[in-house]
N, C-alpha and C. Protein backbone atom coordinates (compact mmCIF):
# COMPACT_ATOMS: atom_id res chain seq x y z
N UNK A 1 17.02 -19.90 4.08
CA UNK A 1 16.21 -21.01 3.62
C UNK A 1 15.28 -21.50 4.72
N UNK A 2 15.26 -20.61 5.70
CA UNK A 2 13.95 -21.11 6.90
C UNK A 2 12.66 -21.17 6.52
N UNK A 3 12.18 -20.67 5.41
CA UNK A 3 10.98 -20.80 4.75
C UNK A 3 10.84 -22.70 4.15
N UNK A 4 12.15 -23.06 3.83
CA UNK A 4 11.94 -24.33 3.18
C UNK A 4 12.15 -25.26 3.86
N UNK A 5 11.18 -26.20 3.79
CA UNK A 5 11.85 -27.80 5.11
C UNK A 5 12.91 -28.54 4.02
N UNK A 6 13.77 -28.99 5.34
CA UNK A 6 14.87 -29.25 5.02
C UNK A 6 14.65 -30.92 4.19
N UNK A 7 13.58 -31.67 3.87
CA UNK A 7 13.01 -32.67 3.34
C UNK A 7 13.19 -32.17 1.88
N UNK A 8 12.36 -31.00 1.64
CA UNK A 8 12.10 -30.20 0.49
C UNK A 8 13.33 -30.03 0.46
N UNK A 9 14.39 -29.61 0.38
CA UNK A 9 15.43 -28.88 -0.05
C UNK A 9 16.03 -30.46 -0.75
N UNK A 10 15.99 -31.29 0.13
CA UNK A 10 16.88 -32.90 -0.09
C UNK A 10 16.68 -33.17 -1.83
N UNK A 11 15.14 -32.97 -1.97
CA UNK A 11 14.46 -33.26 -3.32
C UNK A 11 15.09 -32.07 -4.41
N UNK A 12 15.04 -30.92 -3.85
CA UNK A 12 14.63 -29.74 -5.07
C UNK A 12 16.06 -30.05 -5.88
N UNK A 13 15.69 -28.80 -6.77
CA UNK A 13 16.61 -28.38 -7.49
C UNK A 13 17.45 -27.54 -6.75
N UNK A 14 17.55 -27.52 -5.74
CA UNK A 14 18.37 -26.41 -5.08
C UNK A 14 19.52 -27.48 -4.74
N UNK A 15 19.48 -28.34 -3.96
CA UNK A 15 20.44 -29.31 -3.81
C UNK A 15 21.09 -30.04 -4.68
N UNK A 16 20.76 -30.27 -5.89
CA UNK A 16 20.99 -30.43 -7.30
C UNK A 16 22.05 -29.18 -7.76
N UNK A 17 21.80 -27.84 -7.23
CA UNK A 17 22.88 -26.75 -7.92
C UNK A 17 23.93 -27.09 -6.95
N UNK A 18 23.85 -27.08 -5.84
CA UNK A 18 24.49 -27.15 -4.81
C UNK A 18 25.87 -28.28 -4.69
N UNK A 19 25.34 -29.08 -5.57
CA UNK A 19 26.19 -30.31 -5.12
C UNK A 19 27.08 -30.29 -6.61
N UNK A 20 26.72 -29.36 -7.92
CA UNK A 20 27.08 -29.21 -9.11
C UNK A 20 28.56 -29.30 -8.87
N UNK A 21 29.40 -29.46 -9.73
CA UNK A 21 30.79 -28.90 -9.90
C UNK A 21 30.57 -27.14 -9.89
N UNK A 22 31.79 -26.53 -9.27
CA UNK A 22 32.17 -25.44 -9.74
C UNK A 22 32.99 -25.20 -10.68
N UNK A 23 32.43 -23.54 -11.60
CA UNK A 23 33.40 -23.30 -12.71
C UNK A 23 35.30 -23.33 -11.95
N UNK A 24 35.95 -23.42 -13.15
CA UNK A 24 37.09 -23.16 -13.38
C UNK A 24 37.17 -21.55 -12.22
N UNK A 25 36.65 -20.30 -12.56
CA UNK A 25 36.76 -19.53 -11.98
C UNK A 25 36.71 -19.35 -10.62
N UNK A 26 35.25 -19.83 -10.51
CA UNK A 26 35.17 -20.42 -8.81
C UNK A 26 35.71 -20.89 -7.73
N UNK A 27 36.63 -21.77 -8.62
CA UNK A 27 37.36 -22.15 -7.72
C UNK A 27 38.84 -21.54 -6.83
N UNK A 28 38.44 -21.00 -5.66
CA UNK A 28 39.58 -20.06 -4.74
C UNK A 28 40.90 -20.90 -4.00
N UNK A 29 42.11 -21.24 -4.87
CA UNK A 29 43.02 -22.11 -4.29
C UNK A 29 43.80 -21.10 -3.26
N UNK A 30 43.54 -19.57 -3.61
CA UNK A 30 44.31 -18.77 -3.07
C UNK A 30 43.34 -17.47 -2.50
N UNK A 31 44.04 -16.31 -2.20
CA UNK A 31 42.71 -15.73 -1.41
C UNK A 31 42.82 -14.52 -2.41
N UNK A 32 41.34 -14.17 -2.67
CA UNK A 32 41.14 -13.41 -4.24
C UNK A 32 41.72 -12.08 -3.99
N UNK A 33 42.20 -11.38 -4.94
CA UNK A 33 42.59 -10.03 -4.99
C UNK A 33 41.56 -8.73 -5.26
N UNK A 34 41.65 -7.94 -4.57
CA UNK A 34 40.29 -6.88 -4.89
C UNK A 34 40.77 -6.19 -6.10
N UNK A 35 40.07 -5.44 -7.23
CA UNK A 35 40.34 -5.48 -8.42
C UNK A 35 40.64 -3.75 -8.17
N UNK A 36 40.26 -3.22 -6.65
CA UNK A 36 40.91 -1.69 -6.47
C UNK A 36 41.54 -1.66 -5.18
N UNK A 37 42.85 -1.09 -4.73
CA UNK A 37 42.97 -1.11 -3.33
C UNK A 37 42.32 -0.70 -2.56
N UNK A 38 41.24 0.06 -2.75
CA UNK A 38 40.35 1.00 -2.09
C UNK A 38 39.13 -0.01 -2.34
N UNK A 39 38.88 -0.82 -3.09
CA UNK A 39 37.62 -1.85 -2.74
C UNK A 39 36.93 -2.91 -1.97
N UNK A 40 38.12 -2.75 -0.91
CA UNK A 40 38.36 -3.55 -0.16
C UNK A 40 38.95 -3.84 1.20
N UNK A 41 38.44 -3.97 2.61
CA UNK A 41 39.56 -3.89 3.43
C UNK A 41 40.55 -4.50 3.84
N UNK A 42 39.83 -5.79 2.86
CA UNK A 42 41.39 -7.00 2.84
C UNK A 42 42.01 -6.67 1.70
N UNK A 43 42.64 -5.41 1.17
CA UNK A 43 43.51 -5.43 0.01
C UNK A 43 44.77 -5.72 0.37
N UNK A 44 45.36 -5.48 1.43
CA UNK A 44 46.86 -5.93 1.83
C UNK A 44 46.91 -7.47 2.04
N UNK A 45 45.46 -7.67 2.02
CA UNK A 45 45.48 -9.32 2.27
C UNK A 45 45.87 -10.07 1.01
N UNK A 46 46.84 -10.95 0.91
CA UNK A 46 47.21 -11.85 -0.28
C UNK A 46 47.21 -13.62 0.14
N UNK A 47 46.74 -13.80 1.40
CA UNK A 47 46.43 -15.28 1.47
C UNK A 47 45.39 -15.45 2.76
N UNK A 48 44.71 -16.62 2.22
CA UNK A 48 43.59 -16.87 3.33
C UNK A 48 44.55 -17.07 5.16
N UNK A 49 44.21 -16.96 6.12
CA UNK A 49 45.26 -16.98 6.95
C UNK A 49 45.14 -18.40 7.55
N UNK A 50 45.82 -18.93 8.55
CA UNK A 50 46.38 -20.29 8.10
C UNK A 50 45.23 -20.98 9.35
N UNK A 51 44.55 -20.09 10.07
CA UNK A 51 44.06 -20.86 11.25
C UNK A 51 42.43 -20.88 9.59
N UNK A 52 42.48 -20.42 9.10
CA UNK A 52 41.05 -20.67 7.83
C UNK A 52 41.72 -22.05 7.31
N UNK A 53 43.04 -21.66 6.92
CA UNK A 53 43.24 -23.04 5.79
C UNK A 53 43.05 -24.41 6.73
N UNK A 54 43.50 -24.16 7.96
CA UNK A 54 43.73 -25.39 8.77
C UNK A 54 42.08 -25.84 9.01
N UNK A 55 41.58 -24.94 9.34
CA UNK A 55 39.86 -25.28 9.47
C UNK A 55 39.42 -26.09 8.31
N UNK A 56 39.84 -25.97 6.88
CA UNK A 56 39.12 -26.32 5.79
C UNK A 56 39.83 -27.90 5.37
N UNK A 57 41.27 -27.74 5.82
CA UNK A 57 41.57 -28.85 5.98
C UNK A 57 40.79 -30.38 6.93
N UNK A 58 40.73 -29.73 8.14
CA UNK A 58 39.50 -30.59 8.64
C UNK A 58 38.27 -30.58 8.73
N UNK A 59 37.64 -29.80 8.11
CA UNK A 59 36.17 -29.59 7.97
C UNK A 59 35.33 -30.53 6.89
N UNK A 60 34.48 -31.00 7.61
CA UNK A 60 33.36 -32.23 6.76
C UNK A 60 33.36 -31.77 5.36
N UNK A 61 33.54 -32.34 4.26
CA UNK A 61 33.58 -31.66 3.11
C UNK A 61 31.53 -32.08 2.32
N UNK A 62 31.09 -31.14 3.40
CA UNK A 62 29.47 -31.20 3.07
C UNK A 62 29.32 -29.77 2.63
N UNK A 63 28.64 -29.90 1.35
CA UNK A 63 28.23 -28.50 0.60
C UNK A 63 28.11 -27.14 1.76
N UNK A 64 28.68 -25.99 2.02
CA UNK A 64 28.23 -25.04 2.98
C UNK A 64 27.08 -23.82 1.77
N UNK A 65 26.46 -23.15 2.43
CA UNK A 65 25.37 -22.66 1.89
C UNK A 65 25.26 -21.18 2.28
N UNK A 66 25.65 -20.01 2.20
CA UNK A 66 25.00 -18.25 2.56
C UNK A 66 24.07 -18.17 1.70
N UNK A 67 23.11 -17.46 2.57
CA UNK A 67 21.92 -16.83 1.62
C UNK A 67 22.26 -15.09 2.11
N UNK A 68 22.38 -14.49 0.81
CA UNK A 68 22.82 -13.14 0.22
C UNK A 68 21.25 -12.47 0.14
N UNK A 69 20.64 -11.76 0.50
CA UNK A 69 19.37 -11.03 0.19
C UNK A 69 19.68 -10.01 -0.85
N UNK A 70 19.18 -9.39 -1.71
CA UNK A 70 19.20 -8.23 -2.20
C UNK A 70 18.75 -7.05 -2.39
N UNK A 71 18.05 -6.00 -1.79
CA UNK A 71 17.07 -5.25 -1.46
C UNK A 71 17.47 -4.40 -2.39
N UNK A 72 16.24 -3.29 -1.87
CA UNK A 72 16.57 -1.92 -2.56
C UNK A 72 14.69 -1.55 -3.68
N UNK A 73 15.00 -0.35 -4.19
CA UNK A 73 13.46 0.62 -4.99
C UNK A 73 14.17 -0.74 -5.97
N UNK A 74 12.18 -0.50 -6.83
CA UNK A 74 12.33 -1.19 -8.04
C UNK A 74 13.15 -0.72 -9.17
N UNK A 75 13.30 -1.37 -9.95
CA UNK A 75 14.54 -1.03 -11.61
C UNK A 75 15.53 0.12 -10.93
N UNK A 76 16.38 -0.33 -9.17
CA UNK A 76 18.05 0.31 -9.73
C UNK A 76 18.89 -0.72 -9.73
N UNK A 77 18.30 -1.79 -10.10
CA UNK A 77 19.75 -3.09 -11.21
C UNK A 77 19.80 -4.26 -10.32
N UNK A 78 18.98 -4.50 -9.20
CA UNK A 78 19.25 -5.84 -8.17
C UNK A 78 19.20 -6.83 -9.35
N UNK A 79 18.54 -6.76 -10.09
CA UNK A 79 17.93 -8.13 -10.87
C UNK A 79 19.52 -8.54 -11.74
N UNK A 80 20.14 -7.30 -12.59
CA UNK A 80 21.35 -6.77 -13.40
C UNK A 80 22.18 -7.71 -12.33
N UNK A 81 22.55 -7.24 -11.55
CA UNK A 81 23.87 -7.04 -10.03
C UNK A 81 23.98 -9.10 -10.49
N UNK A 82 22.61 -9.58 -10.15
CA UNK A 82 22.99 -10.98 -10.37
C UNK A 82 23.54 -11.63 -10.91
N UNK A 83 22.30 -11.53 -12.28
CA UNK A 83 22.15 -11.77 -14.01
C UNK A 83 23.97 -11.56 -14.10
N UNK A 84 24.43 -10.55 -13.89
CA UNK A 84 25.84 -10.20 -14.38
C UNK A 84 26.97 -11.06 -13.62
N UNK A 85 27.11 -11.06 -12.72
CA UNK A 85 27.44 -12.13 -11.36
C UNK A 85 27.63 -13.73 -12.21
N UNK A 86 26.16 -14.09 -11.89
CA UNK A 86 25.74 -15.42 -12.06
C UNK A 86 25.96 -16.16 -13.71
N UNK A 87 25.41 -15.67 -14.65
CA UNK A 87 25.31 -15.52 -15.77
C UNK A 87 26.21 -15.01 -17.00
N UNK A 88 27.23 -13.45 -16.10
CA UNK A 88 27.77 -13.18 -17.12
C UNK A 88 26.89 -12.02 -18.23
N UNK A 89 25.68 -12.12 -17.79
CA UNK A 89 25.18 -11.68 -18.77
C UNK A 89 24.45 -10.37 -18.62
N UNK A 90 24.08 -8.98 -19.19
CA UNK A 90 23.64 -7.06 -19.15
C UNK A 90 22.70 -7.19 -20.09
N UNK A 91 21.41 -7.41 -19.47
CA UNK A 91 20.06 -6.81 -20.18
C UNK A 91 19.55 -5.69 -19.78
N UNK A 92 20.20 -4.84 -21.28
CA UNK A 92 19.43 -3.28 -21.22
C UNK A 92 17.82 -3.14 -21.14
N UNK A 93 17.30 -4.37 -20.86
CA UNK A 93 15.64 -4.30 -20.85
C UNK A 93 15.39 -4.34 -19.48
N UNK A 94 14.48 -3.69 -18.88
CA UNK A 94 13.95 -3.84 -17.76
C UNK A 94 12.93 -4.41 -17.59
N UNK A 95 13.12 -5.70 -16.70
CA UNK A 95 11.82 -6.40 -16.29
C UNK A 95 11.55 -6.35 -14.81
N UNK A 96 10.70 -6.35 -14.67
CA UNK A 96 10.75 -5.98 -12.98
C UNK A 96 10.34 -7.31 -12.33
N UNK A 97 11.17 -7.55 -11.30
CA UNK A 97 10.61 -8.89 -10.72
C UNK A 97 9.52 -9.22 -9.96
N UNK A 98 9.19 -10.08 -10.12
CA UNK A 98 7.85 -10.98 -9.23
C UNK A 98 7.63 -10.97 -8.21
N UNK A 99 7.74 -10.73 -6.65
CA UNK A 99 7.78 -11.26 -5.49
C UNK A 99 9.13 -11.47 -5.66
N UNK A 100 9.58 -12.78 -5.43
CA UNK A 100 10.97 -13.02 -5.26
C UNK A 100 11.69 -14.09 -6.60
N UNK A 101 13.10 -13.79 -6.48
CA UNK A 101 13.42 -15.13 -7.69
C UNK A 101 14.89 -15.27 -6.71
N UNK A 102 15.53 -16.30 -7.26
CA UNK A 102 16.74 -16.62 -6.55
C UNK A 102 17.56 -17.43 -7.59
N UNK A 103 18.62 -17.75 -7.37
CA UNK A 103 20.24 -17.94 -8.16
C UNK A 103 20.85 -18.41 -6.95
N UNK A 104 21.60 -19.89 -7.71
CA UNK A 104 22.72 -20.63 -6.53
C UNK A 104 23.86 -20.57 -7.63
N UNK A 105 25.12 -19.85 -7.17
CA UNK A 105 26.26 -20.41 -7.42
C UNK A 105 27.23 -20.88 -6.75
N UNK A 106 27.70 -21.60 -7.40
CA UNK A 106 28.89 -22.80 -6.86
C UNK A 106 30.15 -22.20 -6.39
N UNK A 107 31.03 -22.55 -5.58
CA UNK A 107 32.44 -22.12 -5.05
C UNK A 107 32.80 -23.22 -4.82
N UNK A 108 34.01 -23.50 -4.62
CA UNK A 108 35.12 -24.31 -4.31
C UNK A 108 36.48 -23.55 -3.55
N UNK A 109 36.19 -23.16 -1.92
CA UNK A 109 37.16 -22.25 -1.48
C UNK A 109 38.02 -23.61 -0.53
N UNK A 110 39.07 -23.12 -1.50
CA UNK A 110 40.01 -24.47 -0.51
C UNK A 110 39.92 -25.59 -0.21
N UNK A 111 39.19 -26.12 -1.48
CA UNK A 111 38.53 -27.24 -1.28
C UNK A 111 37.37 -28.18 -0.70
N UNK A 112 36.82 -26.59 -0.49
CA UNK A 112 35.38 -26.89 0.69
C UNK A 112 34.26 -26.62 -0.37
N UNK A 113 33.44 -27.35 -0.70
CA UNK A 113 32.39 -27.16 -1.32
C UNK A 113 31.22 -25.79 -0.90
N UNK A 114 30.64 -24.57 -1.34
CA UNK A 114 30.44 -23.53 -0.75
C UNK A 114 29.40 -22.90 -2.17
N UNK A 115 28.30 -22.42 -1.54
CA UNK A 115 26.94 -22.03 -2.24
C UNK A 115 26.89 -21.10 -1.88
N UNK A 116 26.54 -19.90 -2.81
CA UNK A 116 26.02 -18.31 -2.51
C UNK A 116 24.59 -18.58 -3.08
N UNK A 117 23.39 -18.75 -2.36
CA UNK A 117 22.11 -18.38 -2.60
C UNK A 117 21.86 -16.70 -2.54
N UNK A 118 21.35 -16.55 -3.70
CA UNK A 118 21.24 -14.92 -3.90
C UNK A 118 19.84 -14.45 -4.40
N UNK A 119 19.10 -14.26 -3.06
CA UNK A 119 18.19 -13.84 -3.29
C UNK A 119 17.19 -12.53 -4.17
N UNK A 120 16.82 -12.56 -4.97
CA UNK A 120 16.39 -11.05 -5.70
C UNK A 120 14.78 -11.02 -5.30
N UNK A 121 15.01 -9.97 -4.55
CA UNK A 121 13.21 -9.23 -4.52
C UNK A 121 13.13 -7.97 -5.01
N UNK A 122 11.48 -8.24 -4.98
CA UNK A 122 11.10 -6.86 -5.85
C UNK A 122 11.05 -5.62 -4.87
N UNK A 123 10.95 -5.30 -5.45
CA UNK A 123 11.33 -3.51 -4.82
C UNK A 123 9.59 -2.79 -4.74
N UNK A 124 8.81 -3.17 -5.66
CA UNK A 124 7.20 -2.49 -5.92
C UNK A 124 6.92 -2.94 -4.35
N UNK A 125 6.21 -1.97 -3.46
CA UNK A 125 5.31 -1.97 -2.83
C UNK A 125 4.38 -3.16 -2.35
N UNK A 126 3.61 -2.96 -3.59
CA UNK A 126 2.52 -4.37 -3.67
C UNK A 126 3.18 -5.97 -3.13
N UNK A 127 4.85 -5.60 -3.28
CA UNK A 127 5.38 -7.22 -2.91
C UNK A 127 5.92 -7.03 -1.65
N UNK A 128 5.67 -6.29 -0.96
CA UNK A 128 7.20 -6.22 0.44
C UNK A 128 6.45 -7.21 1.03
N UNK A 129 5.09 -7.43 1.18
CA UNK A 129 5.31 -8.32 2.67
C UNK A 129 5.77 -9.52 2.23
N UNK A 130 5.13 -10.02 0.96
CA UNK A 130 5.78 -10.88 0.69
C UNK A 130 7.61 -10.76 0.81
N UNK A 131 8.15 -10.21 0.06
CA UNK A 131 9.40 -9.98 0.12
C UNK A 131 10.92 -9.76 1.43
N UNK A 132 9.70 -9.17 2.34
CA UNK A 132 9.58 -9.26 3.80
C UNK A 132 10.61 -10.43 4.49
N UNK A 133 9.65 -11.43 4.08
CA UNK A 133 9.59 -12.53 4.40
C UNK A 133 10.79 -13.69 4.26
N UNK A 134 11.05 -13.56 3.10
CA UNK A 134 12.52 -14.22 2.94
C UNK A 134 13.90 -13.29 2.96
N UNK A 135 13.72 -11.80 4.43
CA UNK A 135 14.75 -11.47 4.93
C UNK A 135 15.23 -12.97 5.57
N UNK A 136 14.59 -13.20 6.70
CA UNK A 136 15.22 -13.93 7.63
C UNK A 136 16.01 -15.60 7.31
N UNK A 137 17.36 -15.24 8.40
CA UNK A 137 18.21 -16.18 8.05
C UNK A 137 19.11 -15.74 7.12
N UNK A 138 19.65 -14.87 6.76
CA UNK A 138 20.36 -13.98 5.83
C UNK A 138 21.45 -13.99 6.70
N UNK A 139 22.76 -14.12 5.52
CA UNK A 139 23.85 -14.23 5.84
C UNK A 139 24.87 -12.50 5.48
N UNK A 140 23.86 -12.27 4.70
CA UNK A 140 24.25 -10.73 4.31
C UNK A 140 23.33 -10.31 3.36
N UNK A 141 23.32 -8.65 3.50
CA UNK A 141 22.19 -8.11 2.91
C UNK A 141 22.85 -6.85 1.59
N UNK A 142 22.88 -7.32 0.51
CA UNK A 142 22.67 -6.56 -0.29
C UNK A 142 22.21 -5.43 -0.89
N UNK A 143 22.10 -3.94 -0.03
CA UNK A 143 21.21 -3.07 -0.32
C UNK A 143 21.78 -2.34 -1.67
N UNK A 144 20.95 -1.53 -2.65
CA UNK A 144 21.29 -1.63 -4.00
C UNK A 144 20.48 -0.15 -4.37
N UNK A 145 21.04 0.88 -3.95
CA UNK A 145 20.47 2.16 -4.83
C UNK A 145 21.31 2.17 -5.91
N UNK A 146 20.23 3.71 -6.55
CA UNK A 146 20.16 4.29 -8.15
C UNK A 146 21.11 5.35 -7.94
N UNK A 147 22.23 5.56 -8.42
CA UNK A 147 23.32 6.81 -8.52
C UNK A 147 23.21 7.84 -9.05
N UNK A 148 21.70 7.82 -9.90
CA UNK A 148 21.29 8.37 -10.93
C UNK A 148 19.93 9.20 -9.92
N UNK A 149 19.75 8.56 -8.84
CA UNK A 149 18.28 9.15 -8.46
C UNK A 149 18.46 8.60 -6.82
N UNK A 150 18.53 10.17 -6.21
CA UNK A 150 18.67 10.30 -5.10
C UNK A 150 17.51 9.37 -4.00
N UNK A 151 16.50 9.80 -4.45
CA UNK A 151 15.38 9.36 -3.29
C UNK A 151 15.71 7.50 -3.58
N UNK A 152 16.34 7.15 -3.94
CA UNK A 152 16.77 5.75 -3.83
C UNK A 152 17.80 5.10 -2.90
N UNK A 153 18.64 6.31 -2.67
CA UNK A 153 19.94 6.02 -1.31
C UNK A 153 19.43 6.56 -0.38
N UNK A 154 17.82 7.63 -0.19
CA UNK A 154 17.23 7.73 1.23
C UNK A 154 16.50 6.51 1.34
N UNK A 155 15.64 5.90 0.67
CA UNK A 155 15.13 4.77 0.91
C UNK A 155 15.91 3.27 1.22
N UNK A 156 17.00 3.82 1.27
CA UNK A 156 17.88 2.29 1.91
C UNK A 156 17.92 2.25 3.11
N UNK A 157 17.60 3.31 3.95
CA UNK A 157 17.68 3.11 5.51
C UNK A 157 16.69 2.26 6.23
N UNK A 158 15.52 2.78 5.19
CA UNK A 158 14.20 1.70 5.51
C UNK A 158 14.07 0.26 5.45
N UNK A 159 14.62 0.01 3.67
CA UNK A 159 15.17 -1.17 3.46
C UNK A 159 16.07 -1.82 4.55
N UNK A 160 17.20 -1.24 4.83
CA UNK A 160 18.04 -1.84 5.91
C UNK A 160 17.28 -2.27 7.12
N UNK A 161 16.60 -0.84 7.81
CA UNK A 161 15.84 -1.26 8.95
C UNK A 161 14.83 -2.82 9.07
N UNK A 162 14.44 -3.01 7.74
CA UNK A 162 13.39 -3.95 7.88
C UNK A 162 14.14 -5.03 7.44
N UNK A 163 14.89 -5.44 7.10
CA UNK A 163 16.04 -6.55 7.24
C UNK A 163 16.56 -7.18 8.04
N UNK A 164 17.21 -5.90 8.86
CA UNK A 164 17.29 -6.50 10.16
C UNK A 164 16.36 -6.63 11.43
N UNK A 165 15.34 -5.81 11.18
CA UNK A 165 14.64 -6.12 11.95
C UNK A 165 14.15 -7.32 12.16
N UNK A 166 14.07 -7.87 10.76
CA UNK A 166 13.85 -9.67 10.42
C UNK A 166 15.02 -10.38 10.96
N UNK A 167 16.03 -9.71 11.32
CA UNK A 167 17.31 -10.91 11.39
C UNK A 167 17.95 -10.31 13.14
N UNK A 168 16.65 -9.73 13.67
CA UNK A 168 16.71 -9.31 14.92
C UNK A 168 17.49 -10.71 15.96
N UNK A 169 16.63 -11.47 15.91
CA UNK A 169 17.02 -12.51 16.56
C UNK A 169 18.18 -13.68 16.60
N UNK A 170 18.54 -13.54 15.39
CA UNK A 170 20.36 -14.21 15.55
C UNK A 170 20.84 -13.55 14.86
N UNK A 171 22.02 -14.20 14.51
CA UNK A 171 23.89 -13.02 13.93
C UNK A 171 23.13 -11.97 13.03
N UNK A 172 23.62 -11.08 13.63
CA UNK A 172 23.53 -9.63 12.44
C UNK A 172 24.16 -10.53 10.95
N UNK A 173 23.32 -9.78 9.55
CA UNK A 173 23.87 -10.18 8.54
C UNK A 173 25.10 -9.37 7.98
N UNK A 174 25.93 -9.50 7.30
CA UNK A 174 26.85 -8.19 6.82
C UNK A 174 25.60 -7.62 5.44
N UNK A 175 26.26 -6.32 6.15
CA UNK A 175 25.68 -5.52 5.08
C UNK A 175 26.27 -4.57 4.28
N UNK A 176 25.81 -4.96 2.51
CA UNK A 176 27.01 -3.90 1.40
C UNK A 176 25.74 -2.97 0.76
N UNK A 177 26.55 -2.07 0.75
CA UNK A 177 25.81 -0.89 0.35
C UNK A 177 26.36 -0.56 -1.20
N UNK A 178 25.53 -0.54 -2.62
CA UNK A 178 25.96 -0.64 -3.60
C UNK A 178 25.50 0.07 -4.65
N UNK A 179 25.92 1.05 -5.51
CA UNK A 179 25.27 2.10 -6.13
C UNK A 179 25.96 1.75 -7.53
N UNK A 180 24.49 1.86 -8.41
CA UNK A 180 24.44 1.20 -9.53
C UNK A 180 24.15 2.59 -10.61
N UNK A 181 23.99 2.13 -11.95
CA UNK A 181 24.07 3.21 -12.79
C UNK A 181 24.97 4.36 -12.68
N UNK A 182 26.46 4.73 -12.51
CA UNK A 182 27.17 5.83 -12.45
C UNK A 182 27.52 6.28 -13.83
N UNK A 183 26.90 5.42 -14.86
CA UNK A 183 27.44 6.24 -16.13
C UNK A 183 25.95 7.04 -16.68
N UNK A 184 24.94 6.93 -16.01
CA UNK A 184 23.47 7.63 -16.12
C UNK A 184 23.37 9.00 -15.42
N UNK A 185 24.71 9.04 -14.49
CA UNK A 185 24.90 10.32 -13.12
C UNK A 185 25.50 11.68 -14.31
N UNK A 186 24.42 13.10 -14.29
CA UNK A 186 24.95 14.35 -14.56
C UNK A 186 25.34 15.10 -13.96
N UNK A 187 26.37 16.05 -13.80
CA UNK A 187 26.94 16.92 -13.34
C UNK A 187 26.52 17.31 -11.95
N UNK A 188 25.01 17.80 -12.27
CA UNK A 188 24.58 18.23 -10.53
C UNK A 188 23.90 17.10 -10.07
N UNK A 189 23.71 16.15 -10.44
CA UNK A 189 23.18 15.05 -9.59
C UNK A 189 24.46 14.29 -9.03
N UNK A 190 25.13 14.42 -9.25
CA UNK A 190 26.95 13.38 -9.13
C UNK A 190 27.32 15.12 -7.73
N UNK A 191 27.12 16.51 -7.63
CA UNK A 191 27.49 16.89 -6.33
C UNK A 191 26.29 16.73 -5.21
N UNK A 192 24.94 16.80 -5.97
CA UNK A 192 24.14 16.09 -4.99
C UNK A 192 24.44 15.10 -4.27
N UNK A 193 24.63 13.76 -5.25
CA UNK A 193 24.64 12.52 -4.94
C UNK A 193 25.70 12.44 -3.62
N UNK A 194 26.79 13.36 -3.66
CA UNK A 194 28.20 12.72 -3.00
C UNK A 194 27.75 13.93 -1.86
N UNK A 195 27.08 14.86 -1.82
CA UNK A 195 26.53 15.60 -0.38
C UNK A 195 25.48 14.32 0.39
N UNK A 196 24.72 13.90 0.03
CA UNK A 196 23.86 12.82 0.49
C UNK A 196 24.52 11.76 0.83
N UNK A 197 25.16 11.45 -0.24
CA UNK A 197 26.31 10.05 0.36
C UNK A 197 26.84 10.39 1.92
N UNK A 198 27.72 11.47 2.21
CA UNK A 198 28.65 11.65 2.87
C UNK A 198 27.20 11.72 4.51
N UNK A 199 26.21 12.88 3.92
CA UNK A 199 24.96 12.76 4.95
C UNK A 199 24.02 11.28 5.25
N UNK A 200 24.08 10.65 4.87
CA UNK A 200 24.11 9.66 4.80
C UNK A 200 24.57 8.30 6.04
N UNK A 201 25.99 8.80 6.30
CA UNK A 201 26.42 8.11 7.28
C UNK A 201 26.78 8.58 8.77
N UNK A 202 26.01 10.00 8.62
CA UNK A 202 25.94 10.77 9.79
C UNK A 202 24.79 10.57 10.51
């Protein structure tokens, strides 16, 4: 949110989501379970650990805020990844986004009031510099290829590079690497895909 003065934020609608109640779901009394053991490297983990709980116990109970970026080529699902997230909701229509759009949802972890700003940019060309632009200050970066179409998991290195290159100057963001469409993947694109994957991190 370094793009926005912090005056502006007091007013917007952003501080308005921020300060909302969280759903029923949202709310983390306990520490969440990964839905695969393999999805996760806290799967043996089954509670927040106690020097967190003790922190949240004394910690100012003032809204906390991550901003999530989402990168990646145009139409492989950043816009979906949200919409589905945020909303709940899978539009088989493709609209391609604007420059940028963004989504605040609410948490309640342990009683600490807690905002995921989730940024969605467009992927077209014509928008990066814009798009560029609201890397920085990212708390983690979302990169988002097509499973279905290779030259989309080579173009994440670029994506990545220029992310952080924006977030050069303080904390590295975490970064998830996330491959969308696997029920669109045929036979030889699925041994492609998993030769590239594996080249990939070499």
């Amino acid at each position: 949110m370094s793009t926005i003065r912090a005056v502006d934020v007091e007013r917007s609608p952003i501080r308005a989501m921020m300060r909302a109640e969280a759903e029923q779901d949202r709310k983390l009394a306990s520490f969440p379970v990964a839905f695969r053991n393999d999805a996760s490297p806290y799967s043996g983990q089954t509670d927040f650990k106690k020097e967190v709980r003790a922190a949240c116990r004394n910690i100012e109970r003032m809204p906390r805020l991550a901003k999530i970026v989402f990168i990646g080529d145009c139409a492989v699902g950043k816009t979906c990844l949200i919409n589905r997230f945020c909303k709940r909701i899978f539009d088989c229509n493709y609209k391609s986004t604007i420059g940028v759009d963004f989504e605040v949802e609410r948490f309640d972890v342990i009683g600490v009031p807690f905002s995921l700003q989730m940024w969605d940019t467009a992927g077209q060309e014509r928008f990066r510099s814009i798009a560029t632009s609201y890397y920085r200050g990212a708390d983690a970066l979302v990169v988002v290829f097509d499973m279905s179409n290779l030259e989309t998991l080579s173009n994440t290195r670029q994506w990545m590079n220029e992310a952080m290159a924006a977030n050069s100057r303080g904390p590295k963001p975490l970064v998830f690497l996330v491959g969308t469409k696997k029920d669109l993947m045929v036979a030889t694109v699925n041994r492609l895909f998993y030769r590239s994957f594996v080249n990939f991190f070499h």
